[in-house]
Protein backbone atom coordinates (compact mmCIF):
# COMPACT_ATOMS: atom_id res chain seq x y z
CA UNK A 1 3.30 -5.71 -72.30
CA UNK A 2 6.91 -5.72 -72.44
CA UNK A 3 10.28 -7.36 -70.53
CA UNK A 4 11.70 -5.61 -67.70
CA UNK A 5 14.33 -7.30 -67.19
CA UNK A 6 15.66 -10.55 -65.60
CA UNK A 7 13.38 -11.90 -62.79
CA UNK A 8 12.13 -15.37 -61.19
CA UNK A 9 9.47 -16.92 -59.08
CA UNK A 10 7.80 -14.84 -56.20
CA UNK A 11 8.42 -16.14 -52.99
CA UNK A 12 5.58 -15.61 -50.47
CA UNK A 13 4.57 -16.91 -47.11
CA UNK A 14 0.60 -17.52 -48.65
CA UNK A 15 0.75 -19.98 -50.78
CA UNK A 16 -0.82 -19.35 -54.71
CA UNK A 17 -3.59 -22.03 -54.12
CA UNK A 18 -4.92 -20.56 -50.66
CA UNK A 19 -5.34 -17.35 -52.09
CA UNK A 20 -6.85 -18.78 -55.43
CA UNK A 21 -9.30 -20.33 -53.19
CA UNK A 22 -9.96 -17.61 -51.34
CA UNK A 23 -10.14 -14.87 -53.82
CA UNK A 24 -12.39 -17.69 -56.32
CA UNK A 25 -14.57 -18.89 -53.35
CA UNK A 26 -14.95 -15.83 -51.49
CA UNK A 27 -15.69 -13.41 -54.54
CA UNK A 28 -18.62 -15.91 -55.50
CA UNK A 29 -20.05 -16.30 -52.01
CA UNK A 30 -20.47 -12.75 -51.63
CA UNK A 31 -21.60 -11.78 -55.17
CA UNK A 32 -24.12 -14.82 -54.39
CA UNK A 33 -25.07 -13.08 -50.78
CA UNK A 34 -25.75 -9.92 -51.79
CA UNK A 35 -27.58 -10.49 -54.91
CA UNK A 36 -29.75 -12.80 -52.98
CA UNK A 37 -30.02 -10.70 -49.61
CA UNK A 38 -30.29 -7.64 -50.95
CA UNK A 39 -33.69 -8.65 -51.90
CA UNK A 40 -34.78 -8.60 -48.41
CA UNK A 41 -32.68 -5.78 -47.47
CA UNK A 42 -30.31 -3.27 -50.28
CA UNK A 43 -28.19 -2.68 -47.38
CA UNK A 44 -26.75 -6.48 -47.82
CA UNK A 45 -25.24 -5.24 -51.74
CA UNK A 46 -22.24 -4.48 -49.54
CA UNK A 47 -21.75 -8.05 -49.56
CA UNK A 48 -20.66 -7.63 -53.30
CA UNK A 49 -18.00 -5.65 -52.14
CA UNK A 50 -16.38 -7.84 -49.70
CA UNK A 51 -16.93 -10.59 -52.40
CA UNK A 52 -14.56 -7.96 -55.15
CA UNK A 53 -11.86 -7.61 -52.38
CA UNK A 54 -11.26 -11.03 -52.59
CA UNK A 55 -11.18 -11.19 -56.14
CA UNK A 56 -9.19 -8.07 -56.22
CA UNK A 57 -6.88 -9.36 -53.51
CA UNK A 58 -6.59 -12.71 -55.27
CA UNK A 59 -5.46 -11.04 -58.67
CA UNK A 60 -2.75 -8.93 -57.38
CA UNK A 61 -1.11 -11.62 -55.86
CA UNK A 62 -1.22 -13.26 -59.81
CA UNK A 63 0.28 -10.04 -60.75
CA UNK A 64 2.81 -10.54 -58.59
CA UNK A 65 3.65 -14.26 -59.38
CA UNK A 66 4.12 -13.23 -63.20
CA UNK A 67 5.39 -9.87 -63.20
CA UNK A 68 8.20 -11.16 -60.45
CA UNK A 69 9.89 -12.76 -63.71
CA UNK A 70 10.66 -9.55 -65.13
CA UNK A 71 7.70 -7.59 -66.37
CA UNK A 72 8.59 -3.61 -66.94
CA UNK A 73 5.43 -1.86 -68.37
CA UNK A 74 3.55 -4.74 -68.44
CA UNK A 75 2.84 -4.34 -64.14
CA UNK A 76 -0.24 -1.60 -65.16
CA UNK A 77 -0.79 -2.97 -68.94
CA UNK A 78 -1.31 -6.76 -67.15
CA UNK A 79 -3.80 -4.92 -64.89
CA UNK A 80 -6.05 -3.52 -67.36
CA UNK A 81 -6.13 -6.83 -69.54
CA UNK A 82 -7.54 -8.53 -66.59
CA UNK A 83 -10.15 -6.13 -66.52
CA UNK A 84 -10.83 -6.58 -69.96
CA UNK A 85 -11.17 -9.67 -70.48
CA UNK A 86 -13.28 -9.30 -66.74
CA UNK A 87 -16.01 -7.15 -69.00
CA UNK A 88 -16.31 -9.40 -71.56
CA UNK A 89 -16.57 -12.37 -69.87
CA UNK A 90 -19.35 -10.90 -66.70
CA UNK A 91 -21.58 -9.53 -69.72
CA UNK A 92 -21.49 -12.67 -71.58
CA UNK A 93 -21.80 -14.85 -68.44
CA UNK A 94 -24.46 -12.89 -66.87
CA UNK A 95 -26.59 -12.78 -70.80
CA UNK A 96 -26.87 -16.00 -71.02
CA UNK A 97 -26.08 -17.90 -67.64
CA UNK A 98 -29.02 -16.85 -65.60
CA UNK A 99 -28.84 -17.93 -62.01
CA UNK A 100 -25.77 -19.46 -62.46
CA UNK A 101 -24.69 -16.07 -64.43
CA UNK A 102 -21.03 -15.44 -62.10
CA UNK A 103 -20.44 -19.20 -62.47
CA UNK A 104 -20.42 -18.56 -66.55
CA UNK A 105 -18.47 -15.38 -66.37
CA UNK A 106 -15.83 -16.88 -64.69
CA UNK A 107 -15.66 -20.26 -66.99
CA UNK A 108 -15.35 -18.01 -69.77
CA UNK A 109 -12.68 -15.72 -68.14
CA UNK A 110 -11.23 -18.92 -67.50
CA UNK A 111 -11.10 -19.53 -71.44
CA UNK A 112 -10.18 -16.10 -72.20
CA UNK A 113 -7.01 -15.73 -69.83
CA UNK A 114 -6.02 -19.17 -71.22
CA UNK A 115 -5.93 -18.23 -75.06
CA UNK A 116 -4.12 -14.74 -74.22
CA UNK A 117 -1.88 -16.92 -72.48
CA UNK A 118 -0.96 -18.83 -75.17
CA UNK A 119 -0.53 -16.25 -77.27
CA UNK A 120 1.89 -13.74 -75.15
CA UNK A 121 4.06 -16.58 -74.55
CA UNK A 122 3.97 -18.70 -77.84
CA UNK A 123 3.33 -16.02 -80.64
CA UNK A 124 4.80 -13.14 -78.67
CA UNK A 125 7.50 -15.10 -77.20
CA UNK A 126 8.15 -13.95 -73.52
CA UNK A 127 8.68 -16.77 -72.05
CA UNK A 128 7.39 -16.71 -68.91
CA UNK A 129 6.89 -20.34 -67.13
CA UNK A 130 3.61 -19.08 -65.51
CA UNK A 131 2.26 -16.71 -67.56
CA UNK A 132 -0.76 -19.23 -69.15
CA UNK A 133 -1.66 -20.18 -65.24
CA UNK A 134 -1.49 -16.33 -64.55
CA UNK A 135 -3.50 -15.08 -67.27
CA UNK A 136 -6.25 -17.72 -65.98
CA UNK A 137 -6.17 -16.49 -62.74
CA UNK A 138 -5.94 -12.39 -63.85
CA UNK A 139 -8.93 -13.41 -66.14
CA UNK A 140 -11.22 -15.08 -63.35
CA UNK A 141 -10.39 -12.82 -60.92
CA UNK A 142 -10.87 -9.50 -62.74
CA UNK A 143 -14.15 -11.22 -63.87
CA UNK A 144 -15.13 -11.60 -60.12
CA UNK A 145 -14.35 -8.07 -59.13
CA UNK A 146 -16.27 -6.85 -61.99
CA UNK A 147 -19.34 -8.75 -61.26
CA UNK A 148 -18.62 -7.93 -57.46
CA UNK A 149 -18.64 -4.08 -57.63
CA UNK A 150 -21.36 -4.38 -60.27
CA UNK A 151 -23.63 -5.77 -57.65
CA UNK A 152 -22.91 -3.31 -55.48
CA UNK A 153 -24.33 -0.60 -57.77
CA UNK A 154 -26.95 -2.64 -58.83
CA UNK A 155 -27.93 -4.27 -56.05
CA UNK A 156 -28.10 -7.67 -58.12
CA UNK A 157 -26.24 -9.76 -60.74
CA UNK A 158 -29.12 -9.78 -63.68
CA UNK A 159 -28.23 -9.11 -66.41
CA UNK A 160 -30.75 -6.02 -67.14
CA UNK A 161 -29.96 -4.34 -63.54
CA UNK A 162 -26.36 -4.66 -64.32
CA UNK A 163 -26.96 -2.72 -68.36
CA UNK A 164 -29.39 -0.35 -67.04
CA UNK A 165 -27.88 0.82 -63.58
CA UNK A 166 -23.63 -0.28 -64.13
CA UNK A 167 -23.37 -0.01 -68.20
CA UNK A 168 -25.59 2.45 -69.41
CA UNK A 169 -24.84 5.00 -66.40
CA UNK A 170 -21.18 4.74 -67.39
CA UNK A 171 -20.38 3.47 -64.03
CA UNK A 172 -18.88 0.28 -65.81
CA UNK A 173 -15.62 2.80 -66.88
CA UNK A 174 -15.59 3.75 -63.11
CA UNK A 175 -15.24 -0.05 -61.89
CA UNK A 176 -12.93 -0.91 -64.79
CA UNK A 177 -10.35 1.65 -63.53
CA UNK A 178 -10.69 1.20 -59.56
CA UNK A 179 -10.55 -2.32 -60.34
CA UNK A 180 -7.83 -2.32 -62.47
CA UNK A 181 -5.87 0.16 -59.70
CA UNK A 182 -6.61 -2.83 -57.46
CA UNK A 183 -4.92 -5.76 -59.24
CA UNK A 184 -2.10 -3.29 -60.86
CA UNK A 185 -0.92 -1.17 -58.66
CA UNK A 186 0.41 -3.42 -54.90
CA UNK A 187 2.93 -4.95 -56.60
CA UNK A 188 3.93 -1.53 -58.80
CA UNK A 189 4.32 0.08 -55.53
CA UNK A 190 6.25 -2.51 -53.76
CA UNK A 191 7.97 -4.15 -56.32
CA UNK A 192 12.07 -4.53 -56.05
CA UNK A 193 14.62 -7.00 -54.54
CA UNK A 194 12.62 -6.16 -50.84
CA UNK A 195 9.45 -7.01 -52.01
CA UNK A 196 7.33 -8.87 -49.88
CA UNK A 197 3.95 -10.92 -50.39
CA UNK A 198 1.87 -9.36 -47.04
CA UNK A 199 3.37 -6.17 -47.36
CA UNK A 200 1.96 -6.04 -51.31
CA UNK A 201 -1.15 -7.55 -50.27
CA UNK A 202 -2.02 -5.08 -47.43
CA UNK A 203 -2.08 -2.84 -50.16
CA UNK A 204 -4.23 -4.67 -52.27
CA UNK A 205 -6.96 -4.69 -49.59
CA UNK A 206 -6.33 -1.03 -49.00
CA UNK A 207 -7.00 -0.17 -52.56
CA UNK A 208 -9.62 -2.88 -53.25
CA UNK A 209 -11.88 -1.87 -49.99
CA UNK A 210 -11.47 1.83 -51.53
CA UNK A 211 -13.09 0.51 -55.13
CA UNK A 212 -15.78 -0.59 -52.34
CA UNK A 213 -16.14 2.86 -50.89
CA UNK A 214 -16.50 4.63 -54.58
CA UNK A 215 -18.83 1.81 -55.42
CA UNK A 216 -20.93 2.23 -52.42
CA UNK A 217 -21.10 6.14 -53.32
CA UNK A 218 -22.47 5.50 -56.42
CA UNK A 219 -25.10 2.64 -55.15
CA UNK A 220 -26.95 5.56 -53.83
CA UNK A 221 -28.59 6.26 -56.83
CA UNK A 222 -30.22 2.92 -57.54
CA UNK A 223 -30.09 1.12 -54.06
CA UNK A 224 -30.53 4.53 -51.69
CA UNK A 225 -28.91 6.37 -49.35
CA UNK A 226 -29.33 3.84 -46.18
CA UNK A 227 -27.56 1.10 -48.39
CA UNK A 228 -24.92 3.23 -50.14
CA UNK A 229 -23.87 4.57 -45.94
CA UNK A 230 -23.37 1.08 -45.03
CA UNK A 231 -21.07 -0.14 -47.49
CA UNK A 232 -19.00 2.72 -47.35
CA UNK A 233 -19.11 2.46 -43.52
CA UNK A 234 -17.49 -1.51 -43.62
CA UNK A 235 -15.84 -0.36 -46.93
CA UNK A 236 -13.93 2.97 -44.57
CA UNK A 237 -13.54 0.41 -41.57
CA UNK A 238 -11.86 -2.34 -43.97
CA UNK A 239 -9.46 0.48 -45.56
CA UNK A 240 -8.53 1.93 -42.29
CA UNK A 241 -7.46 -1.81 -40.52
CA UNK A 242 -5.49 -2.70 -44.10
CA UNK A 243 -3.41 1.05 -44.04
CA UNK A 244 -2.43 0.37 -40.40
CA UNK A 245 -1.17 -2.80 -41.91
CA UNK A 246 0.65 -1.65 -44.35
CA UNK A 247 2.15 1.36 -42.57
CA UNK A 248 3.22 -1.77 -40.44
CA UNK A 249 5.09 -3.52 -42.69
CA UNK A 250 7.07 -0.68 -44.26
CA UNK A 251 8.11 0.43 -40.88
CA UNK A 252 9.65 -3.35 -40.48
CA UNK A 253 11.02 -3.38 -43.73
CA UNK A 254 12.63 0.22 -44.17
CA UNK A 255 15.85 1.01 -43.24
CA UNK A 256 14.53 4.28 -41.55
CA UNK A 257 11.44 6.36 -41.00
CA UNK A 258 11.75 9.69 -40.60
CA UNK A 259 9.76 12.92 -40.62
CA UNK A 260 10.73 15.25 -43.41
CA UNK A 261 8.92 18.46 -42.18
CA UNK A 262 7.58 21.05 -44.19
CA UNK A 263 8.74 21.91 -47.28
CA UNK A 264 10.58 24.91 -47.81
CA UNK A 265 8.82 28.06 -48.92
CA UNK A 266 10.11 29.68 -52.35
CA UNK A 267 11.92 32.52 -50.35
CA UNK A 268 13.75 30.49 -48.35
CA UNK A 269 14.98 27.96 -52.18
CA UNK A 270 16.19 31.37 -52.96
């Protein structure tokens, strides 16, 4: 990650510890849900999904909070660490923790985050006030949508559904990058001095309800077609209310909207 320049602390109408609550609290609950209810029914793995929107939701707004002091390429690089360190820490948790398998994953993102932390802003000296805090949250909540979208596929947390029907499909690379996209990219599309918090956000649902959608496609191989059409259904109704949103809030906050046509054919450039 490097500096882009001078920056300072997000402002935002949500404040950081309602959102950590609801991204921590709500990724959990529904990661709990449908790894319990899908057992009755696979059509409640869709739970999972709603569960990674929070998480998702919850890390871009950390994004947000520490790239707003300045960081250039480190928007997308920040996004991808929290993934990373969301892999290692959901396989780990969910080896050894059992039950209580999320509950691990996201103690040891917890740990992780911290100790990266430390390091970018000790050892590699950028200097950011919140940037330990941040890394926590990235961590925990990249951990969460991990585990989320996993149980989506897999239509459970264990740890051998998750290998056999997330890792050793290769789906794992899928949810690494739509998850990433998720926590990365609202605040790289509406960053500047106009920035605002719901604006970025709506995005953030937008793009973390499509990681649900994807996920729900490929459910259908392990959980069946019945499941897989419902959480794309809530995951297409989700992603349809957050665009309106969003197409909301950049009509209020641009100077103009305007049609721009068509584009001109290559006679008429002539």
């Amino acid at each position: 990650m490097s500096a882009g320049g001078a920056g300072g602390e997000a402002k935002g109408g949500y404040p950081p510890n309602t959102i950590i609550g609801i991204g921590a609290a709500g990724g959990l609950l529904g990661i709990y849900l449908a790894h319990f209810l899908s057992g009755i029914n696979p059509a409640f793995s869709f739970l999972g999904g709603i569960g990674a929107i929070c998480a998702i939701v919850w890390g871009a707004d950390a994004v947000r909070r520490v790239a707003s002091y300045g960081l250039g390429t480190g928007v997308p690089s920040i996004g991808m660490i929290a993934l990373g360190m969301g892999i290692v820490a959901a396989l780990f948790g969910l080896s050894v923790g059992g039950i209580a398998g999320p509950i691990v994953s996201f103690i040891a993102a917890a740990v992780i985050g911290a100790i990266i932390g430390v390091l970018a802003n000790k050892v590699i000296g950028m200097g950011i006030p919140i940037m330990e805090r941040a890394m926590v949250e990235i961590a925990g909540a990249g951990t969460l949508a991990i585990i989320g979208l996993s149980t989506v596929i897999a239509g459970s947390f264990e740890y051998g559904a998750v290998i056999e029907n997330v890792v050793s499909t290769g789906f794992i690379a899928m949810i690494f990058i739509i998850g990433g996209m998720g926590i990365l990219h609202p605040f790289n599309a509406n960053l500047g001095p106009d920035e605002k918090q719901d604006r970025t956000l709506s995005v953030a649902v937008e793009k973390a309800s499509l990681a649900m959608i994807i996920s729900g496609i490929a459910s259908s191989i392990n959980e069946g077609m019945g499941a897989a059409i419902v959480t794309v259904l809530v995951g297409l109704a989700i992603w349809y209310m957050a665009f309106n949103k969003y197409y909301g809030f950049v009509k209020r906050d641009a100077h103009a909207v305007v049609g721009t046509g068509l584009l001109p054919s290559a006679e008429e450039l002539e």
